[in-house]
PDB file of N, CA and C in Angstrom:
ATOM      1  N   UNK A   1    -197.369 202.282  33.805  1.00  0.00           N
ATOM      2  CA  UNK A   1    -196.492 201.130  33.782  1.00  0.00           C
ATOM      3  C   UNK A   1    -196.743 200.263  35.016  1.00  0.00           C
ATOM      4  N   UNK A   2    -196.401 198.993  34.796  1.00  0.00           N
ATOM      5  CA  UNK A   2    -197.034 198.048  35.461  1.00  0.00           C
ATOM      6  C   UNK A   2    -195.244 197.065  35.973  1.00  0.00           C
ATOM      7  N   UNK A   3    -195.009 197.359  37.248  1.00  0.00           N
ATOM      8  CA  UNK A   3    -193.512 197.172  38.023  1.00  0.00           C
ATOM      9  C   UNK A   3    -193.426 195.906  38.532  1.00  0.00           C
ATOM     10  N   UNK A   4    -194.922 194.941  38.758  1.00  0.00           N
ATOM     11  CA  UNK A   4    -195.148 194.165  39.398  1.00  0.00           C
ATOM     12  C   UNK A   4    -194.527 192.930  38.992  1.00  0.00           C
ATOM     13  N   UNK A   5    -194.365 192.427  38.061  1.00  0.00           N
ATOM     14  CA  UNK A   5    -193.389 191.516  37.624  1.00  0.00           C
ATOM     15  C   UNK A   5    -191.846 191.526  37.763  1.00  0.00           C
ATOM     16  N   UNK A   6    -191.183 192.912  37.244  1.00  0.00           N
ATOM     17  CA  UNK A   6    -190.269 193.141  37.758  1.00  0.00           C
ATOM     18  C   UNK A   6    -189.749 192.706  39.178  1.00  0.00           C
ATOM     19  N   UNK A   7    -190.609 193.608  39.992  1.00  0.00           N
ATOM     20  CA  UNK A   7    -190.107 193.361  41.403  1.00  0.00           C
ATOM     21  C   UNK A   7    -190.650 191.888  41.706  1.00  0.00           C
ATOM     22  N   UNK A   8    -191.144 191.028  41.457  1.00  0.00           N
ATOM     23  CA  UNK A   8    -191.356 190.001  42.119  1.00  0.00           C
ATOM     24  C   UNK A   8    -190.435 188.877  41.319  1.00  0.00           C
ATOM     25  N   UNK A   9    -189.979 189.524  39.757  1.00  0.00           N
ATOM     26  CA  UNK A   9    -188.677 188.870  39.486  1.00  0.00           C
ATOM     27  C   UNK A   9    -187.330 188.543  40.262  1.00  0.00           C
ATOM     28  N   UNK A  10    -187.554 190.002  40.414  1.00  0.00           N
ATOM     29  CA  UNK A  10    -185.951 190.225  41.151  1.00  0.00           C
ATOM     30  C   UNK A  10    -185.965 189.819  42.457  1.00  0.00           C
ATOM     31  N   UNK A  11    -187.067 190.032  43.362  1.00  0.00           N
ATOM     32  CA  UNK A  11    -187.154 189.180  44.530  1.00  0.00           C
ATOM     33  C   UNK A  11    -186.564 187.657  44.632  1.00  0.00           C
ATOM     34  N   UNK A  12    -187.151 187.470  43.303  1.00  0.00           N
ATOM     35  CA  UNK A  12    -187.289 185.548  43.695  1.00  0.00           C
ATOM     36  C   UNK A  12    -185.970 185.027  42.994  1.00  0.00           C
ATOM     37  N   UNK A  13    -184.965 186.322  42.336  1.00  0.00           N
ATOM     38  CA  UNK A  13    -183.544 186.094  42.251  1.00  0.00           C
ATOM     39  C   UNK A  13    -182.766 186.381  43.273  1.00  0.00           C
ATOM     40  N   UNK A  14    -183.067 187.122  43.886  1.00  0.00           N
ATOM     41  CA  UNK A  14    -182.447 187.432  45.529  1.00  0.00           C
ATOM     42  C   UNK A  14    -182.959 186.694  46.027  1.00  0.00           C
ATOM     43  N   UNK A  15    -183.876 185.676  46.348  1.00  0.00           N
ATOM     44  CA  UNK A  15    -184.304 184.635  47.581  1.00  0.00           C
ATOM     45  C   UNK A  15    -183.803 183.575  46.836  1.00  0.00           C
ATOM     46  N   UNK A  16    -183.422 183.267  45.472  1.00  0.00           N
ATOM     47  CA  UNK A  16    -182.409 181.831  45.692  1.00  0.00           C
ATOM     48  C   UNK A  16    -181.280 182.299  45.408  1.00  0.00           C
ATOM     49  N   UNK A  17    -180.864 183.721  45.146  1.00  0.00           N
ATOM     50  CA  UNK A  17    -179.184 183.574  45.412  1.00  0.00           C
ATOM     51  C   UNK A  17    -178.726 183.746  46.837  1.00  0.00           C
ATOM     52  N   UNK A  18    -179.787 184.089  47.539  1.00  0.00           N
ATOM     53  CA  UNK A  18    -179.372 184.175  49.306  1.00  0.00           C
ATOM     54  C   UNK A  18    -179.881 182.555  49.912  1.00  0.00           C
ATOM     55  N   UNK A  19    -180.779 181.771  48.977  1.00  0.00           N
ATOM     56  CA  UNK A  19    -180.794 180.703  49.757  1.00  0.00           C
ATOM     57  C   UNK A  19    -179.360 179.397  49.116  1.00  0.00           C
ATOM     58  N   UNK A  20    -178.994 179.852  48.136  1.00  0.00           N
ATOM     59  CA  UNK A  20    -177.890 178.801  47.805  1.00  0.00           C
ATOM     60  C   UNK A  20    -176.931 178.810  48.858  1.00  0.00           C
ATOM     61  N   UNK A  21    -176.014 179.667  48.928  1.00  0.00           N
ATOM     62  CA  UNK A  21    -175.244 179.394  50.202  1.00  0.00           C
ATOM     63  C   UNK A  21    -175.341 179.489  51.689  1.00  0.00           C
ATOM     64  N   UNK A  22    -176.719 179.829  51.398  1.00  0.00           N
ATOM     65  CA  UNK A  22    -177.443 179.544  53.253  1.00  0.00           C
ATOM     66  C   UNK A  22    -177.319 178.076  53.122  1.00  0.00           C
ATOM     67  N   UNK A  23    -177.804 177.458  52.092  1.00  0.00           N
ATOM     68  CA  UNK A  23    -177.898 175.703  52.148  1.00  0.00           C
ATOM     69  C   UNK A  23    -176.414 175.152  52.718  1.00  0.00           C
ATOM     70  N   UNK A  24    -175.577 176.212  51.550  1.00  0.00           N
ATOM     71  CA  UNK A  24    -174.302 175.012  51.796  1.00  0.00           C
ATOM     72  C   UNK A  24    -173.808 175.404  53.236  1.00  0.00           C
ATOM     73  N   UNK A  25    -173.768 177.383  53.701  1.00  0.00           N
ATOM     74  CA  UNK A  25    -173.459 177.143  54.732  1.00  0.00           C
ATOM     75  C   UNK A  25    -173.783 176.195  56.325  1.00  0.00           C
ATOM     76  N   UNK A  26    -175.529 176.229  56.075  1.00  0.00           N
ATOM     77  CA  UNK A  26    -176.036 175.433  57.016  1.00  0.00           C
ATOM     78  C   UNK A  26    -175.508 174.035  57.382  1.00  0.00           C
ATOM     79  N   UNK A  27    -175.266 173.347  55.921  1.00  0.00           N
ATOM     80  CA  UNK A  27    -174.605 171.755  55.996  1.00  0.00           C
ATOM     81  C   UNK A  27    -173.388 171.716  56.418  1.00  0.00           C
ATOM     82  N   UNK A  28    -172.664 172.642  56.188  1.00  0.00           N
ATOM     83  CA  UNK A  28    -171.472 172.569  56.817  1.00  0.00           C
ATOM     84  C   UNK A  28    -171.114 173.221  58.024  1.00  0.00           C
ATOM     85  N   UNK A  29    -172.215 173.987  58.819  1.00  0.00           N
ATOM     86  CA  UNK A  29    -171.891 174.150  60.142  1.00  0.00           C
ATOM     87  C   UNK A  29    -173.052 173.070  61.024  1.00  0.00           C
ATOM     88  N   UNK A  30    -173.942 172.941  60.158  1.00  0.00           N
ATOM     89  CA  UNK A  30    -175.227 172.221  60.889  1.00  0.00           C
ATOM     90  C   UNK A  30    -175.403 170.384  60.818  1.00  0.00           C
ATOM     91  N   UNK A  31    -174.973 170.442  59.570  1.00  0.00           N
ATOM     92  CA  UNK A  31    -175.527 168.757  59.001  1.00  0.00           C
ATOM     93  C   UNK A  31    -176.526 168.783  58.377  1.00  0.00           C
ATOM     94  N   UNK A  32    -177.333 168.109  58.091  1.00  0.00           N
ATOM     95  CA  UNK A  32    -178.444 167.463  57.118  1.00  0.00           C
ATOM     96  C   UNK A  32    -179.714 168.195  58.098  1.00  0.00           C
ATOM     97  N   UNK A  33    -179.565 167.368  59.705  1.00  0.00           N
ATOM     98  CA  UNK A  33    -179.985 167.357  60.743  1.00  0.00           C
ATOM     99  C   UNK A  33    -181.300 168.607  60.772  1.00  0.00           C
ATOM    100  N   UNK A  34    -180.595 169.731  60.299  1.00  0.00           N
ATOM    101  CA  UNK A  34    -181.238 171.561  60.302  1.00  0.00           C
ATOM    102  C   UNK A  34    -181.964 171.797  59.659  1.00  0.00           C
ATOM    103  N   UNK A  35    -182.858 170.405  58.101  1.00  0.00           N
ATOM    104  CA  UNK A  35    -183.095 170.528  57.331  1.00  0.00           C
ATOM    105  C   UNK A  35    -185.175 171.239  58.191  1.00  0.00           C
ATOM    106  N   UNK A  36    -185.108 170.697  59.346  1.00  0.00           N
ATOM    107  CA  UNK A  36    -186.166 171.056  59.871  1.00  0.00           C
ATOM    108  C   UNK A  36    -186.403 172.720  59.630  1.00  0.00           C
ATOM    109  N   UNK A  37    -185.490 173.549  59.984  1.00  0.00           N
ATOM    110  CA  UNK A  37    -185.084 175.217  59.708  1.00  0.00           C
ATOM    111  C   UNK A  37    -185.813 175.353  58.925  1.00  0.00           C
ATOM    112  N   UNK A  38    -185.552 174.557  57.809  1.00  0.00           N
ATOM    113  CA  UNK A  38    -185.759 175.138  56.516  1.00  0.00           C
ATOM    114  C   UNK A  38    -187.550 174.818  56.217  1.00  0.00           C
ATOM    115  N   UNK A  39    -187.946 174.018  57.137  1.00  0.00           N
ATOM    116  CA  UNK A  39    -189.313 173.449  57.002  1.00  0.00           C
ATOM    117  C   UNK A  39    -190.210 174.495  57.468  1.00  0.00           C
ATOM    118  N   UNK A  40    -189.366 174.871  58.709  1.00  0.00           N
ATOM    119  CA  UNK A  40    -190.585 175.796  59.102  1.00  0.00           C
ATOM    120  C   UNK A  40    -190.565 177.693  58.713  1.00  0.00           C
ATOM    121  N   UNK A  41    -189.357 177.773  58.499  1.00  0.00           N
ATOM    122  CA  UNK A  41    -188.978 178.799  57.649  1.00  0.00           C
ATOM    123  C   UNK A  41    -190.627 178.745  56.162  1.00  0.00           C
ATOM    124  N   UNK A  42    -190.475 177.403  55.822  1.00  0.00           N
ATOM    125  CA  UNK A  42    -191.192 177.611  54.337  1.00  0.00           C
ATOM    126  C   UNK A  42    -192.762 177.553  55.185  1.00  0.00           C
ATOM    127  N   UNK A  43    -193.216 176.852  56.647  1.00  0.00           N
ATOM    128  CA  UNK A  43    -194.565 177.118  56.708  1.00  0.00           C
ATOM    129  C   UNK A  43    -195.005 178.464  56.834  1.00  0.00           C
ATOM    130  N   UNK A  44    -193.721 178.994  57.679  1.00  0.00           N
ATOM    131  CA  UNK A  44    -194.018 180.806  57.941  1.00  0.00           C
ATOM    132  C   UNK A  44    -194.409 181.251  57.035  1.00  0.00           C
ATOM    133  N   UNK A  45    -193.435 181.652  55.885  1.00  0.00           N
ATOM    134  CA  UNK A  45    -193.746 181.915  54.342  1.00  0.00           C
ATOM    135  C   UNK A  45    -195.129 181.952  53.822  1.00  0.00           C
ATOM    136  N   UNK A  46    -195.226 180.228  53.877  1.00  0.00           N
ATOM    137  CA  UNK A  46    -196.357 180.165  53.663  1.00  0.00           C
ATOM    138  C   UNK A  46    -197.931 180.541  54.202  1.00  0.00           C
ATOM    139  N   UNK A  47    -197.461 180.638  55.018  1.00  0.00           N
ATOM    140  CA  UNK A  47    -198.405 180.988  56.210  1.00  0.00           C
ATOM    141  C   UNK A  47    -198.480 182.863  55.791  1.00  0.00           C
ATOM    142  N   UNK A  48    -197.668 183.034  55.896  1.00  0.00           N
ATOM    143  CA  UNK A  48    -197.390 184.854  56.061  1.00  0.00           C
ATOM    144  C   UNK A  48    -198.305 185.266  54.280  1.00  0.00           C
ATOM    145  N   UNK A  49    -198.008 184.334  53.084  1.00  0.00           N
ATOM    146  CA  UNK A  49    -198.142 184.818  52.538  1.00  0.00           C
ATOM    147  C   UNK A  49    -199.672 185.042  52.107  1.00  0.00           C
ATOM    148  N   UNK A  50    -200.405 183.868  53.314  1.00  0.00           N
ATOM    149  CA  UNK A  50    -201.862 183.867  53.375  1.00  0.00           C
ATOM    150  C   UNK A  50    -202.872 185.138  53.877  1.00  0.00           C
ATOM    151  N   UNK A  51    -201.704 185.867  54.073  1.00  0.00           N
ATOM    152  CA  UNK A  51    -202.372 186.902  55.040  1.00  0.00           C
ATOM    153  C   UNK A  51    -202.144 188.353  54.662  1.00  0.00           C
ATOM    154  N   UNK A  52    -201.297 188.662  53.912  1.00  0.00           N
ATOM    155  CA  UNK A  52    -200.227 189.600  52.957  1.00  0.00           C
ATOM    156  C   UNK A  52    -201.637 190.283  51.848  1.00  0.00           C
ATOM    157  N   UNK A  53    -201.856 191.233  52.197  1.00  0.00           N
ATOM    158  CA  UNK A  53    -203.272 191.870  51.020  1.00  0.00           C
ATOM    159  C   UNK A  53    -202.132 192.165  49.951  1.00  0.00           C
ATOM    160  N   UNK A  54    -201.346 193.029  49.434  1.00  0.00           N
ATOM    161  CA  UNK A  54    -200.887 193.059  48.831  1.00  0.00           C
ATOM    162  C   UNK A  54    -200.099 191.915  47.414  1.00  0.00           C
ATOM    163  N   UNK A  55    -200.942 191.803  46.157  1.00  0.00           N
ATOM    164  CA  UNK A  55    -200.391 191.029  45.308  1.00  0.00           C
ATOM    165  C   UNK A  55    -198.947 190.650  45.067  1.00  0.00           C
ATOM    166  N   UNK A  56    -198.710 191.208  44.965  1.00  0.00           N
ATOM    167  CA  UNK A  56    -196.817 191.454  44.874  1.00  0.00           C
ATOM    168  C   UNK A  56    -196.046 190.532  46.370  1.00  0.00           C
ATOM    169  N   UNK A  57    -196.423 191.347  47.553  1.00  0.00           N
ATOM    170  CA  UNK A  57    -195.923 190.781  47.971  1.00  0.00           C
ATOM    171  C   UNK A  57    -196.286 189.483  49.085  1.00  0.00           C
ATOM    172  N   UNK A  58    -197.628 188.987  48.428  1.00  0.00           N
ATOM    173  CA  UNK A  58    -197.847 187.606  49.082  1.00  0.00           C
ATOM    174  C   UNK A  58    -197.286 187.145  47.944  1.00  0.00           C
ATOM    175  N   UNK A  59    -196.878 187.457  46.576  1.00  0.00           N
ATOM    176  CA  UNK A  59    -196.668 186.382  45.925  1.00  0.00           C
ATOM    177  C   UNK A  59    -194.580 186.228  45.971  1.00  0.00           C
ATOM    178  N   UNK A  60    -194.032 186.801  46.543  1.00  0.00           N
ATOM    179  CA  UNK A  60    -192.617 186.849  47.208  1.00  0.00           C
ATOM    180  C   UNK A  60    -192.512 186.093  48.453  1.00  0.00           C
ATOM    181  N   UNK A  61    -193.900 186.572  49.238  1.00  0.00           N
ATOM    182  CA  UNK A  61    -193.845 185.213  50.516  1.00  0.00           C
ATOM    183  C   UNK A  61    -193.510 184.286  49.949  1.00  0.00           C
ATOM    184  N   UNK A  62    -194.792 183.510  48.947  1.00  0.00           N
ATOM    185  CA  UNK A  62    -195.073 182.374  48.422  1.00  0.00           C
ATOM    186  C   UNK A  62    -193.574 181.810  47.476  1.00  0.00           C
ATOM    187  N   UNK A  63    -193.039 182.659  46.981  1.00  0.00           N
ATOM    188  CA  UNK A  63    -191.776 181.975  46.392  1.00  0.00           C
ATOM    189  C   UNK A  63    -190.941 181.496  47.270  1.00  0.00           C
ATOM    190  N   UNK A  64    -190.360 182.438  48.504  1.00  0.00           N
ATOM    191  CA  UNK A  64    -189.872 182.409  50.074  1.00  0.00           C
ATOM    192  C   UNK A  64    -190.007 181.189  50.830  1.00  0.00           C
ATOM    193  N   UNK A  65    -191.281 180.612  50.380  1.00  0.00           N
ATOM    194  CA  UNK A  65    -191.550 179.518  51.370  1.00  0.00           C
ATOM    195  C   UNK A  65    -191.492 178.352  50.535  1.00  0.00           C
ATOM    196  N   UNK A  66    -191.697 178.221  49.142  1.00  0.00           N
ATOM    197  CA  UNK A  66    -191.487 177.356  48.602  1.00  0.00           C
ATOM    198  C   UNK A  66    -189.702 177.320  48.087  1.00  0.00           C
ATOM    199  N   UNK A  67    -189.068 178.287  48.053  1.00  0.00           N
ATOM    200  CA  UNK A  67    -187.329 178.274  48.036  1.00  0.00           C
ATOM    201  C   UNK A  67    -187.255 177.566  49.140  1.00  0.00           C
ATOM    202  N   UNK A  68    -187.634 177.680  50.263  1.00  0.00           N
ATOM    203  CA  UNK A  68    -187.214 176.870  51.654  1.00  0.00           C
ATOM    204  C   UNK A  68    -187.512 175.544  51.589  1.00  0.00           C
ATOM    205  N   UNK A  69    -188.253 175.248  51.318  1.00  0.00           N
ATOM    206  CA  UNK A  69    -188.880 174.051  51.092  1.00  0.00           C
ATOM    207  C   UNK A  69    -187.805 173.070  49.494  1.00  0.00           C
ATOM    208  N   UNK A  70    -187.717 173.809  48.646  1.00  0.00           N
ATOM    209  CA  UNK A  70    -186.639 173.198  47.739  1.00  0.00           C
ATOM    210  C   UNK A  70    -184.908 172.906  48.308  1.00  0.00           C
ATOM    211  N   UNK A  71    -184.874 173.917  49.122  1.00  0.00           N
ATOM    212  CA  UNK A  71    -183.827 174.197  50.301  1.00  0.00           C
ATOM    213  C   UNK A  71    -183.665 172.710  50.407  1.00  0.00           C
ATOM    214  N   UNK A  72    -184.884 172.420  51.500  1.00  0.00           N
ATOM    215  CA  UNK A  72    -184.604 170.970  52.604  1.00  0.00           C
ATOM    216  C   UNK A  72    -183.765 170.091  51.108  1.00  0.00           C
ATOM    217  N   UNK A  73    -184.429 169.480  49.989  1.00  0.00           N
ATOM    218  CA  UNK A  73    -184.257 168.909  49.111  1.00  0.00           C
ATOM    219  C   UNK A  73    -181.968 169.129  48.768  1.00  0.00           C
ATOM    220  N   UNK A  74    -182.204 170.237  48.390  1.00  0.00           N
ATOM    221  CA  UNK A  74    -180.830 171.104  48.420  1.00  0.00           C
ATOM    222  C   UNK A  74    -179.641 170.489  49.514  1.00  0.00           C
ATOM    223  N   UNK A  75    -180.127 170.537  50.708  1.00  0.00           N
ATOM    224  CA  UNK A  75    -179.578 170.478  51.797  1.00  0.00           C
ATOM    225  C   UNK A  75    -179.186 168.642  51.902  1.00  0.00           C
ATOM    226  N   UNK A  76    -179.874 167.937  51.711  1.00  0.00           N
ATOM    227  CA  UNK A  76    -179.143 166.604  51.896  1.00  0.00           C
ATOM    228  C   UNK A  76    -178.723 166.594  50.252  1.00  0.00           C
ATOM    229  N   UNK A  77    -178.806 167.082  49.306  1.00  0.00           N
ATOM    230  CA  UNK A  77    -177.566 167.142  48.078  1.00  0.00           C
ATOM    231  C   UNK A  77    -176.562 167.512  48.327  1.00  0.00           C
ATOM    232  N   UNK A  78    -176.851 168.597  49.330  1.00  0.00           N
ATOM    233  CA  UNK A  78    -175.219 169.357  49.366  1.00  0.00           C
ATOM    234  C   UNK A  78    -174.352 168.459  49.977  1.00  0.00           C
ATOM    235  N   UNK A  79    -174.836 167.300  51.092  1.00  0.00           N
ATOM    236  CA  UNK A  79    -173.742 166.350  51.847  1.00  0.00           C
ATOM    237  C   UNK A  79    -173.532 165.729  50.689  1.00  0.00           C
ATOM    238  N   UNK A  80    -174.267 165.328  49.712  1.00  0.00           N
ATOM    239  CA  UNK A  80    -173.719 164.460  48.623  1.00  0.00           C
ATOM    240  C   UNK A  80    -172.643 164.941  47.898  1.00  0.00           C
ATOM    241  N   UNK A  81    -172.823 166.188  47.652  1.00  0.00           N
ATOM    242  CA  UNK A  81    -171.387 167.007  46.947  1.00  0.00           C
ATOM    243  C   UNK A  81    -170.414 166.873  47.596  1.00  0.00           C
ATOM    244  N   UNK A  82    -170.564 167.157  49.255  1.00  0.00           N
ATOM    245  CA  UNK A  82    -169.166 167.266  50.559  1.00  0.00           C
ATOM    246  C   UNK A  82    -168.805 165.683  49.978  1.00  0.00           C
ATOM    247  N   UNK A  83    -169.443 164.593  49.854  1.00  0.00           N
ATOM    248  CA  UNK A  83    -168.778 163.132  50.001  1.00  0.00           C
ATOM    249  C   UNK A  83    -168.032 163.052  48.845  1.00  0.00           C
ATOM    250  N   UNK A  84    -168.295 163.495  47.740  1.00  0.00           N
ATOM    251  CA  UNK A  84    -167.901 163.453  46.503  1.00  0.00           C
ATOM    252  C   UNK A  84    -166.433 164.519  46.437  1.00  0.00           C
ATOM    253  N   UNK A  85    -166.360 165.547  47.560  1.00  0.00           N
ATOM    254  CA  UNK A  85    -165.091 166.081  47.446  1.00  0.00           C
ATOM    255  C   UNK A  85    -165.160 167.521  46.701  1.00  0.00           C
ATOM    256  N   UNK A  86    -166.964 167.668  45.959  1.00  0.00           N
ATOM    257  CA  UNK A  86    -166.729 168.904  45.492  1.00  0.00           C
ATOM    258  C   UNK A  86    -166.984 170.192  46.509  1.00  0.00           C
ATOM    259  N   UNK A  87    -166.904 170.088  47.662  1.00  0.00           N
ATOM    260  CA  UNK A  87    -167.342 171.309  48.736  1.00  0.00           C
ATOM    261  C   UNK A  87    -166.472 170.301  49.979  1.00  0.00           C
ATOM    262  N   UNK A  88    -165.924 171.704  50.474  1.00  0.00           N
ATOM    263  CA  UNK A  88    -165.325 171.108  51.697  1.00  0.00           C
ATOM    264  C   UNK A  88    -166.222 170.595  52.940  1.00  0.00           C
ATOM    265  N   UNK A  89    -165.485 169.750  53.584  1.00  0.00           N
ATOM    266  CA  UNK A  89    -166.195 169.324  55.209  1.00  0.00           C
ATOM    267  C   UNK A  89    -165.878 169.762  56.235  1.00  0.00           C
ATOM    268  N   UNK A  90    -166.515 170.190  56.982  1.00  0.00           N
ATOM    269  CA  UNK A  90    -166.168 170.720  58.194  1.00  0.00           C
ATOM    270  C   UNK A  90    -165.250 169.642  59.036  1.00  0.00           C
ATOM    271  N   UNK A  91    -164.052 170.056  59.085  1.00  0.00           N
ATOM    272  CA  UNK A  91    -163.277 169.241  60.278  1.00  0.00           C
ATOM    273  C   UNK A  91    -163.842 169.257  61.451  1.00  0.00           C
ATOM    274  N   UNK A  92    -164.347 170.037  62.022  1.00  0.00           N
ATOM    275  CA  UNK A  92    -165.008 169.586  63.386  1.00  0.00           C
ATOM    276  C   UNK A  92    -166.247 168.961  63.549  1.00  0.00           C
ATOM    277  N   UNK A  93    -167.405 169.001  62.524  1.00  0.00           N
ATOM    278  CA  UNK A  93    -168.044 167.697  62.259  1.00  0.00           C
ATOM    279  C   UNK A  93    -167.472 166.247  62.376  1.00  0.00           C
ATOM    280  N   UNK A  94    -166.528 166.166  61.792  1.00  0.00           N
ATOM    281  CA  UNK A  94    -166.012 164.948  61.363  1.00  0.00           C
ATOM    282  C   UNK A  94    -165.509 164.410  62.462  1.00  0.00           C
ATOM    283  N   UNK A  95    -164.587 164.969  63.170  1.00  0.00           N
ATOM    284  CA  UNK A  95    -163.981 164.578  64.799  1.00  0.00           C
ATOM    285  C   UNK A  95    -165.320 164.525  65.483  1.00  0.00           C
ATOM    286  N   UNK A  96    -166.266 165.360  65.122  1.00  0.00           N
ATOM    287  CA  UNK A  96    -167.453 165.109  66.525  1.00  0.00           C
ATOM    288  C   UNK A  96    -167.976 163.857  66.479  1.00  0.00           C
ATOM    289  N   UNK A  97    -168.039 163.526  65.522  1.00  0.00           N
ATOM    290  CA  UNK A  97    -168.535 162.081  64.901  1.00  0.00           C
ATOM    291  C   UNK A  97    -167.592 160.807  64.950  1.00  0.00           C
ATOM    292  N   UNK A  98    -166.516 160.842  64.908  1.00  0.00           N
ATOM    293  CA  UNK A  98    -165.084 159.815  65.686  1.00  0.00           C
ATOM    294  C   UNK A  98    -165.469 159.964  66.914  1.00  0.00           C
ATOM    295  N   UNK A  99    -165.785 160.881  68.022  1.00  0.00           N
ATOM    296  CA  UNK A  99    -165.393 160.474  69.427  1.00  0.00           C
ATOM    297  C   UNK A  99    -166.577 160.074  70.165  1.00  0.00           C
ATOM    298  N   UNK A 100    -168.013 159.682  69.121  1.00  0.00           N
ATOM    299  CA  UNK A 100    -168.861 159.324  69.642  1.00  0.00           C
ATOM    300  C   UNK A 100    -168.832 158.019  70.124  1.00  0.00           C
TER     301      UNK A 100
END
């Protein structure tokens, strides 16, 4: 039997159900601003997964770094949701930004 699909299924369901609310948490403690994180997060990835002998798991890098990379995209949507009222805003964002 051949597992390799499996596990690189289930990987790449655990790397966007752990990157969905990394997004929203980031925007709402970080801003838009952090979307860099997520840039170099996806070159590592990418980078790492160049080097990874193993099939399986360069090809989990490679999802890893391209989730990060859909991330950045993610990440200025998610302020679009906060404006729209469907996700809360950080109150202390908001004052940091009045007393400038």
């Amino acid at each position: 039997m051949n597992f390799s699909g499996i596990i690189i299924g289930l990987c790449t369901f655990l790397i966007i159900g752990v990157c969905h609310p990394l997004v929203i948490k980031a925007e709402y403690h970080l801003g838009k601003g952090c979307w860099w994180l997520f840039f170099m997060a996806g070159i590592g990835f990418a980078a790492l997964s160049l080097f990874i002998d193993s099939m399986v798991w360069s090809t989990v890098a490679g999802v890893a770094a391209f989730s990060s990379f859909w991330s950045i995209l993610e990440l200025f949507e998610q302020e679009k949701r906060v404006k729209k009222g469907w996700f809360p805003a950080n109150p202390r964002k908001q004052t940091g930004k009045k007393n400038q």
